[in-house]
C-alpha atoms as a PDB file:
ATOM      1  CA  UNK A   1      17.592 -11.740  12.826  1.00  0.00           C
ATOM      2  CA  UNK A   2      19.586 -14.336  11.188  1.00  0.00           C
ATOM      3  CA  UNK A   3      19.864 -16.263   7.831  1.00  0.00           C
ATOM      4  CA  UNK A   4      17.029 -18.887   8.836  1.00  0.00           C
ATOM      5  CA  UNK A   5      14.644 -15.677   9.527  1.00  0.00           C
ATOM      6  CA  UNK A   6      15.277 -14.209   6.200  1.00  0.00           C
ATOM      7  CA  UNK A   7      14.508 -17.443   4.686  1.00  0.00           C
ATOM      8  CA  UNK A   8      11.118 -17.775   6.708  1.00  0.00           C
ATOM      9  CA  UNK A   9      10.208 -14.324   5.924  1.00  0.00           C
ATOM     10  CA  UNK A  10      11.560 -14.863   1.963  1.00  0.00           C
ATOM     11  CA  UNK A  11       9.210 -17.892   2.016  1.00  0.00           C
ATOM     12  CA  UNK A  12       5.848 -16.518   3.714  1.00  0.00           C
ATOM     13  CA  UNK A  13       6.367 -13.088   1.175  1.00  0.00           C
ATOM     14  CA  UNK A  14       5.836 -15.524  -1.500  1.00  0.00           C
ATOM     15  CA  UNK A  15       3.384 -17.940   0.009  1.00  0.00           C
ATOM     16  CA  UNK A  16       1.643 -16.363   3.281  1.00  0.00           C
ATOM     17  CA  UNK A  17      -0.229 -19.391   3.193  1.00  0.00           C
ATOM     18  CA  UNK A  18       1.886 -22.201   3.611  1.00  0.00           C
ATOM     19  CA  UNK A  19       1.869 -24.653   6.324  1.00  0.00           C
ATOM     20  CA  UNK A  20       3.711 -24.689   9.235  1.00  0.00           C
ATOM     21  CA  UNK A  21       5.065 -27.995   8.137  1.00  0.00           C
ATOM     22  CA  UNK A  22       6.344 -26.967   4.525  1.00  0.00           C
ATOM     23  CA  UNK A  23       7.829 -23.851   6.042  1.00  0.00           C
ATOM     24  CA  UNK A  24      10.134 -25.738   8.053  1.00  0.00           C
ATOM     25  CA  UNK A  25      10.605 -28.262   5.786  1.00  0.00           C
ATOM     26  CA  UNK A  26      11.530 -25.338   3.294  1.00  0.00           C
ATOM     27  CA  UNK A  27      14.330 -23.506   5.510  1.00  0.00           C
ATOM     28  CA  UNK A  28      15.740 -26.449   6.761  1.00  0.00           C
ATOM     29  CA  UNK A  29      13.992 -26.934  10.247  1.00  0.00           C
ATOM     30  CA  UNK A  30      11.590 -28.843  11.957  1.00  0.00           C
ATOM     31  CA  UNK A  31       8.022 -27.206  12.914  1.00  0.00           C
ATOM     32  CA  UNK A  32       8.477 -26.581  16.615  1.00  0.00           C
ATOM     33  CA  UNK A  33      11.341 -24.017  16.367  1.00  0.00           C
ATOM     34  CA  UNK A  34      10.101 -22.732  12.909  1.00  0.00           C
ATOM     35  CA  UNK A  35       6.466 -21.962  14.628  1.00  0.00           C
ATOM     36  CA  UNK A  36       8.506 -20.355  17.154  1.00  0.00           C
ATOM     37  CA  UNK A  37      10.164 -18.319  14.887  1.00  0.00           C
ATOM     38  CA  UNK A  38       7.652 -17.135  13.083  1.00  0.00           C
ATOM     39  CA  UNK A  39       5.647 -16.173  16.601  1.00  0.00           C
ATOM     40  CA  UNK A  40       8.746 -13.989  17.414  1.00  0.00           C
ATOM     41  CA  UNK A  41       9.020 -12.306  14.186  1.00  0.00           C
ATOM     42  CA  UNK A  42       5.566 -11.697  14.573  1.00  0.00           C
ATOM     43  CA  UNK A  43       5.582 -10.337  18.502  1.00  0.00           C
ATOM     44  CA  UNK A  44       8.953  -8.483  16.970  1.00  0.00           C
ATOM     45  CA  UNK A  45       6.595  -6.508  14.351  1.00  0.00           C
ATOM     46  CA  UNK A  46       8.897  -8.191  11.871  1.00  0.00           C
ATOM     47  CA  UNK A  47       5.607 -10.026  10.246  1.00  0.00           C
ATOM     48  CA  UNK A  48       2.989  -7.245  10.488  1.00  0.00           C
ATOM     49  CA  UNK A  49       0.126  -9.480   9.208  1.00  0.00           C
ATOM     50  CA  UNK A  50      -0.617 -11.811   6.500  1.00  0.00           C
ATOM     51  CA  UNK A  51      -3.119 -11.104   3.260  1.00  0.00           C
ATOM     52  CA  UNK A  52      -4.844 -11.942   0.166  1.00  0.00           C
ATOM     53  CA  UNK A  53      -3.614 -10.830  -3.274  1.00  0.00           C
ATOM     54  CA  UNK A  54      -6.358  -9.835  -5.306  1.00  0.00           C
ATOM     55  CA  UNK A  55      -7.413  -9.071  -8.833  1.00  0.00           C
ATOM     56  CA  UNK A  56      -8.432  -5.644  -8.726  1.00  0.00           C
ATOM     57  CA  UNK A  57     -10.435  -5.419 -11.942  1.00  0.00           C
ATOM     58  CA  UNK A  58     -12.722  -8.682 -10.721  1.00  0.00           C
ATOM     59  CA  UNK A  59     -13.494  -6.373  -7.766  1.00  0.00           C
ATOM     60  CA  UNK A  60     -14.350  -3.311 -10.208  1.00  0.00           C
ATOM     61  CA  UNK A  61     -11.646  -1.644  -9.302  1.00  0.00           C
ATOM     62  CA  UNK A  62      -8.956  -2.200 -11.629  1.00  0.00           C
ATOM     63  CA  UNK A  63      -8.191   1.817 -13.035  1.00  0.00           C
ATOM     64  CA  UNK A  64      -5.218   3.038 -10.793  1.00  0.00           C
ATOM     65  CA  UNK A  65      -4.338   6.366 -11.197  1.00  0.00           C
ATOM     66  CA  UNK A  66      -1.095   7.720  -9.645  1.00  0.00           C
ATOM     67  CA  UNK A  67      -1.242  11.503  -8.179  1.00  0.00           C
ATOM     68  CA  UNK A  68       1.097  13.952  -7.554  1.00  0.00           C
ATOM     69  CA  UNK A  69      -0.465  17.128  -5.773  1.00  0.00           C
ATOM     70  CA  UNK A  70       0.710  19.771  -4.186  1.00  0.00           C
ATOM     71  CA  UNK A  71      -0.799  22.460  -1.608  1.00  0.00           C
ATOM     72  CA  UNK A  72      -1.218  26.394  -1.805  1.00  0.00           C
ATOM     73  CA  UNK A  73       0.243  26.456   1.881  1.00  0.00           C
ATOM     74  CA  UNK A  74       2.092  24.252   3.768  1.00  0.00           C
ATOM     75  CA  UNK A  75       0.622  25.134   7.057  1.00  0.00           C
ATOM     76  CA  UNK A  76       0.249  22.505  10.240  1.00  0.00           C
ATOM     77  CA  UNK A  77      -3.227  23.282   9.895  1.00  0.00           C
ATOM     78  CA  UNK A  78      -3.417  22.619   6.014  1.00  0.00           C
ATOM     79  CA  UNK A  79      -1.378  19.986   5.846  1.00  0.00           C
ATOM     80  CA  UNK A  80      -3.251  17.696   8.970  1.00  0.00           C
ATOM     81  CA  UNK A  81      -6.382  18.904   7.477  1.00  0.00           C
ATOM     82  CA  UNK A  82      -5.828  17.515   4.294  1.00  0.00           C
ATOM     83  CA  UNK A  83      -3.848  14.775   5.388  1.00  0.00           C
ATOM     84  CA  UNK A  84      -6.883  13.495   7.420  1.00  0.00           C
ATOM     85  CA  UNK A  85      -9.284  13.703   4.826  1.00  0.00           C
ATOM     86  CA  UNK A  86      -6.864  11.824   2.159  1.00  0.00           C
ATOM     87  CA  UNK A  87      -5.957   9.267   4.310  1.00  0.00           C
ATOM     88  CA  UNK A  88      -9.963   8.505   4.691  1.00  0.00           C
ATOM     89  CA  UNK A  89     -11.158   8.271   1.136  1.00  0.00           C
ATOM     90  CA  UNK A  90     -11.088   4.553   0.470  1.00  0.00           C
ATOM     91  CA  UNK A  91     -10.370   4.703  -2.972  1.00  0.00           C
ATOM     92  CA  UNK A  92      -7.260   5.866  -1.877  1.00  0.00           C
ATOM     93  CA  UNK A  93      -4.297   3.313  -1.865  1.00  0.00           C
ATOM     94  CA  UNK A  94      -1.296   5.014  -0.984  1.00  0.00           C
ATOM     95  CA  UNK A  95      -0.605   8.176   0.592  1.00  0.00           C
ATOM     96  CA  UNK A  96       3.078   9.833   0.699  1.00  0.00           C
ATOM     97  CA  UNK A  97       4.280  12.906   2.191  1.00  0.00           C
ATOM     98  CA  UNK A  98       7.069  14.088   0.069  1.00  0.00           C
ATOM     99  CA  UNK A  99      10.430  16.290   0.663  1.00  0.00           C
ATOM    100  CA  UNK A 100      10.441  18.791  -2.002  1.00  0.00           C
ATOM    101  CA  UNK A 101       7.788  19.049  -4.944  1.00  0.00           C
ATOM    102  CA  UNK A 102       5.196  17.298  -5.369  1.00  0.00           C
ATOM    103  CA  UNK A 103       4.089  18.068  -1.652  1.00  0.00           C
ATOM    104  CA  UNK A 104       2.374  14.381  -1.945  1.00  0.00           C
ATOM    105  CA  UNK A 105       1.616  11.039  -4.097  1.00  0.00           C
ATOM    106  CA  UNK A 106      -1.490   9.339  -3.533  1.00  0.00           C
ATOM    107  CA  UNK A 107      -2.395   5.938  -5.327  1.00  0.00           C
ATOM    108  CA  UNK A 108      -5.533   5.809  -6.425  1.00  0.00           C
ATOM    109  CA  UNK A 109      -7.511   2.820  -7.552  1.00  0.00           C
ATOM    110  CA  UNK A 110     -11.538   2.987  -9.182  1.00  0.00           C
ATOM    111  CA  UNK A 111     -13.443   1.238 -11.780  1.00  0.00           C
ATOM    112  CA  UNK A 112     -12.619   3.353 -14.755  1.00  0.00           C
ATOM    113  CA  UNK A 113     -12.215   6.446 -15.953  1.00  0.00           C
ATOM    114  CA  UNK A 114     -15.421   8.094 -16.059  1.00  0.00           C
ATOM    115  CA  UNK A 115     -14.962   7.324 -11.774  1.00  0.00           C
ATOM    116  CA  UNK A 116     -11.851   9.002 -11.425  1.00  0.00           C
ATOM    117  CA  UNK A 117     -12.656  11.935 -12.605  1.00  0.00           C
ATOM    118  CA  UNK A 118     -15.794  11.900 -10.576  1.00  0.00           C
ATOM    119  CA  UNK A 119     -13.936  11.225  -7.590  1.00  0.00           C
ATOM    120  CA  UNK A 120     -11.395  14.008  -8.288  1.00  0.00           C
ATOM    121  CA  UNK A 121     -13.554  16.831  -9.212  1.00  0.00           C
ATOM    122  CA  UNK A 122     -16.290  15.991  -6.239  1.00  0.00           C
ATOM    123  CA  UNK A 123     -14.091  14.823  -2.888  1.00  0.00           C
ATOM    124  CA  UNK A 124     -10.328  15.341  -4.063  1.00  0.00           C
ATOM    125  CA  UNK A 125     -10.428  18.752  -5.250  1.00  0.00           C
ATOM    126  CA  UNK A 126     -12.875  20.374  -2.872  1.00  0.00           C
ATOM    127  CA  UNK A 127     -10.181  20.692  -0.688  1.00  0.00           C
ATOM    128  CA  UNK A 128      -9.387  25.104  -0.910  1.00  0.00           C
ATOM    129  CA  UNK A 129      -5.564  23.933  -0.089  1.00  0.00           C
ATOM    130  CA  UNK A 130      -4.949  22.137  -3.578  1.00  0.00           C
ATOM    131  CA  UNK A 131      -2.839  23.856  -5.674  1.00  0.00           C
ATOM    132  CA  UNK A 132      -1.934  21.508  -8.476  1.00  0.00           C
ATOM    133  CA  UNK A 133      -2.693  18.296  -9.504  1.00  0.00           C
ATOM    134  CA  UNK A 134      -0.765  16.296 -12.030  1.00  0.00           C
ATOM    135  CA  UNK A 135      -2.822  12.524 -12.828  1.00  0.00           C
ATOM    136  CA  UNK A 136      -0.678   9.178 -14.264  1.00  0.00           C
ATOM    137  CA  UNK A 137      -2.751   6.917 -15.535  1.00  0.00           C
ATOM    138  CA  UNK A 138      -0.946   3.135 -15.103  1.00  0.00           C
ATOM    139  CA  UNK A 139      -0.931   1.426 -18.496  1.00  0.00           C
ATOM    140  CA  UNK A 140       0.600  -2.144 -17.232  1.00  0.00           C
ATOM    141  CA  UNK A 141       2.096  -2.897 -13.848  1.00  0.00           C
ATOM    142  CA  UNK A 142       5.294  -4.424 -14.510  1.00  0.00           C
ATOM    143  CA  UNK A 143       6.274  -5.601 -11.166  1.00  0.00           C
ATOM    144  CA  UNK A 144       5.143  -5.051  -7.700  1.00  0.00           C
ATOM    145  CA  UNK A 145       6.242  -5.801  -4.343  1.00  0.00           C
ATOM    146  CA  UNK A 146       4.131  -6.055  -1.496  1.00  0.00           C
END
Protein backbone atom coordinates (compact mmCIF):
# COMPACT_ATOMS: atom_id res chain seq x y z
CA UNK A 1 0.00 0.00 0.00
CA UNK A 2 1.38 3.26 -0.92
CA UNK A 3 0.79 7.06 -0.36
CA UNK A 4 -1.98 7.28 -3.21
CA UNK A 5 -3.89 4.28 -1.26
CA UNK A 6 -3.84 6.06 1.98
CA UNK A 7 -5.18 9.02 0.31
CA UNK A 8 -8.09 6.95 -1.40
CA UNK A 9 -8.85 5.25 1.74
CA UNK A 10 -8.40 8.88 3.83
CA UNK A 11 -10.94 10.19 1.27
CA UNK A 12 -13.74 7.33 1.10
CA UNK A 13 -13.47 7.28 5.39
CA UNK A 14 -14.75 10.69 5.08
CA UNK A 15 -17.03 10.49 2.10
CA UNK A 16 -17.92 6.66 1.23
CA UNK A 17 -20.02 8.17 -1.22
CA UNK A 18 -18.11 10.02 -3.56
CA UNK A 19 -17.77 9.45 -7.15
CA UNK A 20 -15.37 7.65 -8.85
CA UNK A 21 -14.56 10.80 -10.70
CA UNK A 22 -13.98 13.20 -7.59
CA UNK A 23 -11.95 10.46 -5.98
CA UNK A 24 -9.45 10.58 -8.56
CA UNK A 25 -9.67 13.95 -9.12
CA UNK A 26 -9.04 14.26 -5.24
CA UNK A 27 -5.70 12.06 -4.98
CA UNK A 28 -4.31 13.20 -7.98
CA UNK A 29 -5.33 10.47 -10.60
CA UNK A 30 -7.48 9.81 -13.30
CA UNK A 31 -10.62 7.31 -12.83
CA UNK A 32 -9.36 4.21 -14.57
CA UNK A 33 -6.40 3.45 -12.23
CA UNK A 34 -8.22 5.03 -9.17
CA UNK A 35 -11.34 2.47 -9.84
CA UNK A 36 -8.69 0.00 -10.00
CA UNK A 37 -7.37 0.85 -6.91
CA UNK A 38 -10.09 0.95 -5.02
CA UNK A 39 -11.23 -2.74 -6.55
CA UNK A 40 -7.86 -4.03 -5.13
CA UNK A 41 -8.12 -2.54 -1.81
CA UNK A 42 -11.35 -3.95 -1.78
CA UNK A 43 -10.41 -7.77 -3.12
CA UNK A 44 -7.28 -7.01 -0.51
CA UNK A 45 -9.96 -6.73 2.50
CA UNK A 46 -8.37 -3.31 2.84
CA UNK A 47 -12.07 -1.67 2.19
CA UNK A 48 -14.33 -4.11 4.07
CA UNK A 49 -17.58 -2.39 2.91
CA UNK A 50 -19.06 0.94 2.69
CA UNK A 51 -22.11 2.44 5.08
CA UNK A 52 -24.51 4.93 6.21
CA UNK A 53 -23.93 7.14 9.28
CA UNK A 54 -26.94 7.49 11.14
CA UNK A 55 -28.64 9.48 13.83
CA UNK A 56 -29.32 7.09 16.40
CA UNK A 57 -31.92 8.97 18.43
CA UNK A 58 -34.17 9.54 14.97
CA UNK A 59 -34.11 5.71 14.93
CA UNK A 60 -35.20 5.52 18.78
CA UNK A 61 -32.23 4.39 19.71
CA UNK A 62 -30.14 7.08 20.86
CA UNK A 63 -29.34 5.87 24.94
CA UNK A 64 -25.88 4.06 24.71
CA UNK A 65 -24.82 2.52 27.63
CA UNK A 66 -21.22 1.21 27.94
CA UNK A 67 -20.74 -2.25 30.01
CA UNK A 68 -18.12 -3.72 31.70
CA UNK A 69 -19.01 -7.35 33.02
CA UNK A 70 -17.31 -9.92 34.20
CA UNK A 71 -18.02 -13.85 34.64
CA UNK A 72 -18.13 -16.19 37.83
CA UNK A 73 -15.94 -18.73 35.71
CA UNK A 74 -13.93 -18.42 32.93
CA UNK A 75 -14.60 -21.78 31.52
CA UNK A 76 -14.53 -22.68 27.47
CA UNK A 77 -17.92 -23.64 28.08
CA UNK A 78 -18.97 -20.32 29.93
CA UNK A 79 -17.24 -18.15 28.08
CA UNK A 80 -18.61 -19.53 24.25
CA UNK A 81 -21.87 -19.81 25.92
CA UNK A 82 -22.11 -16.41 26.81
CA UNK A 83 -20.19 -15.15 24.11
CA UNK A 84 -22.83 -16.57 21.66
CA UNK A 85 -25.69 -15.24 23.27
CA UNK A 86 -24.05 -11.53 23.58
CA UNK A 87 -22.93 -11.42 20.30
CA UNK A 88 -26.82 -12.11 19.22
CA UNK A 89 -28.75 -9.51 21.14
CA UNK A 90 -29.13 -6.72 18.63
CA UNK A 91 -29.13 -4.03 20.90
CA UNK A 92 -25.78 -4.91 21.34
CA UNK A 93 -23.10 -2.72 19.50
CA UNK A 94 -19.85 -3.78 20.49
CA UNK A 95 -18.58 -6.76 22.05
CA UNK A 96 -14.83 -7.06 23.52
CA UNK A 97 -13.09 -9.82 25.10
CA UNK A 98 -10.71 -8.32 27.51
CA UNK A 99 -7.13 -9.39 29.08
CA UNK A 100 -7.45 -8.89 32.69
CA UNK A 101 -10.63 -7.38 34.53
CA UNK A 102 -13.39 -6.54 33.25
CA UNK A 103 -13.63 -10.08 31.51
CA UNK A 104 -15.68 -7.98 28.68
CA UNK A 105 -17.15 -4.46 27.32
CA UNK A 106 -20.20 -4.52 25.45
CA UNK A 107 -21.75 -1.27 23.81
CA UNK A 108 -25.04 -1.03 24.19
CA UNK A 109 -27.46 1.22 22.40
CA UNK A 110 -31.71 1.50 23.29
CA UNK A 111 -34.25 4.13 23.38
CA UNK A 112 -33.89 5.29 26.93
CA UNK A 113 -33.48 4.40 30.12
CA UNK A 114 -36.48 2.78 31.28
CA UNK A 115 -35.21 0.08 28.08
CA UNK A 116 -31.97 -0.54 29.38
CA UNK A 117 -32.75 -1.60 32.36
CA UNK A 118 -35.39 -3.80 30.89
CA UNK A 119 -33.01 -5.26 28.65
CA UNK A 120 -30.45 -5.88 31.42
CA UNK A 121 -32.50 -7.37 34.08
CA UNK A 122 -34.62 -9.71 31.42
CA UNK A 123 -31.88 -11.08 28.59
CA UNK A 124 -28.42 -9.69 29.95
CA UNK A 125 -28.47 -10.89 33.35
CA UNK A 126 -30.22 -14.22 33.02
CA UNK A 127 -27.12 -15.50 32.10
CA UNK A 128 -26.01 -17.85 35.76
CA UNK A 129 -22.22 -16.94 34.57
CA UNK A 130 -22.50 -13.05 35.33
CA UNK A 131 -20.73 -12.05 38.10
CA UNK A 132 -20.63 -8.28 38.03
CA UNK A 133 -21.85 -5.70 36.09
CA UNK A 134 -20.67 -2.14 36.18
CA UNK A 135 -23.16 0.33 33.57
CA UNK A 136 -21.65 3.93 31.95
CA UNK A 137 -24.13 5.83 30.82
CA UNK A 138 -22.60 8.20 27.69
CA UNK A 139 -23.44 11.83 28.43
CA UNK A 140 -21.99 13.38 24.94
CA UNK A 141 -19.89 11.58 22.36
CA UNK A 142 -17.04 13.71 21.76
CA UNK A 143 -15.49 12.09 18.85
CA UNK A 144 -15.83 8.87 17.08
CA UNK A 145 -14.12 7.01 14.50
CA UNK A 146 -15.61 4.54 12.43
Amino acid sequence: MDAIDRAIIAVLRRDGRISNQDLAAEVGLTPAPCLRRVRRLEADGVITGYRAVVDHAALDAGFEVTIHANLESNTLENVEAFEQRVAAMDEVIEFRRMYGRPDYIIRVRVADARAYEEWLMTRFHVHQAVSGVDSRITMKVIKQVD
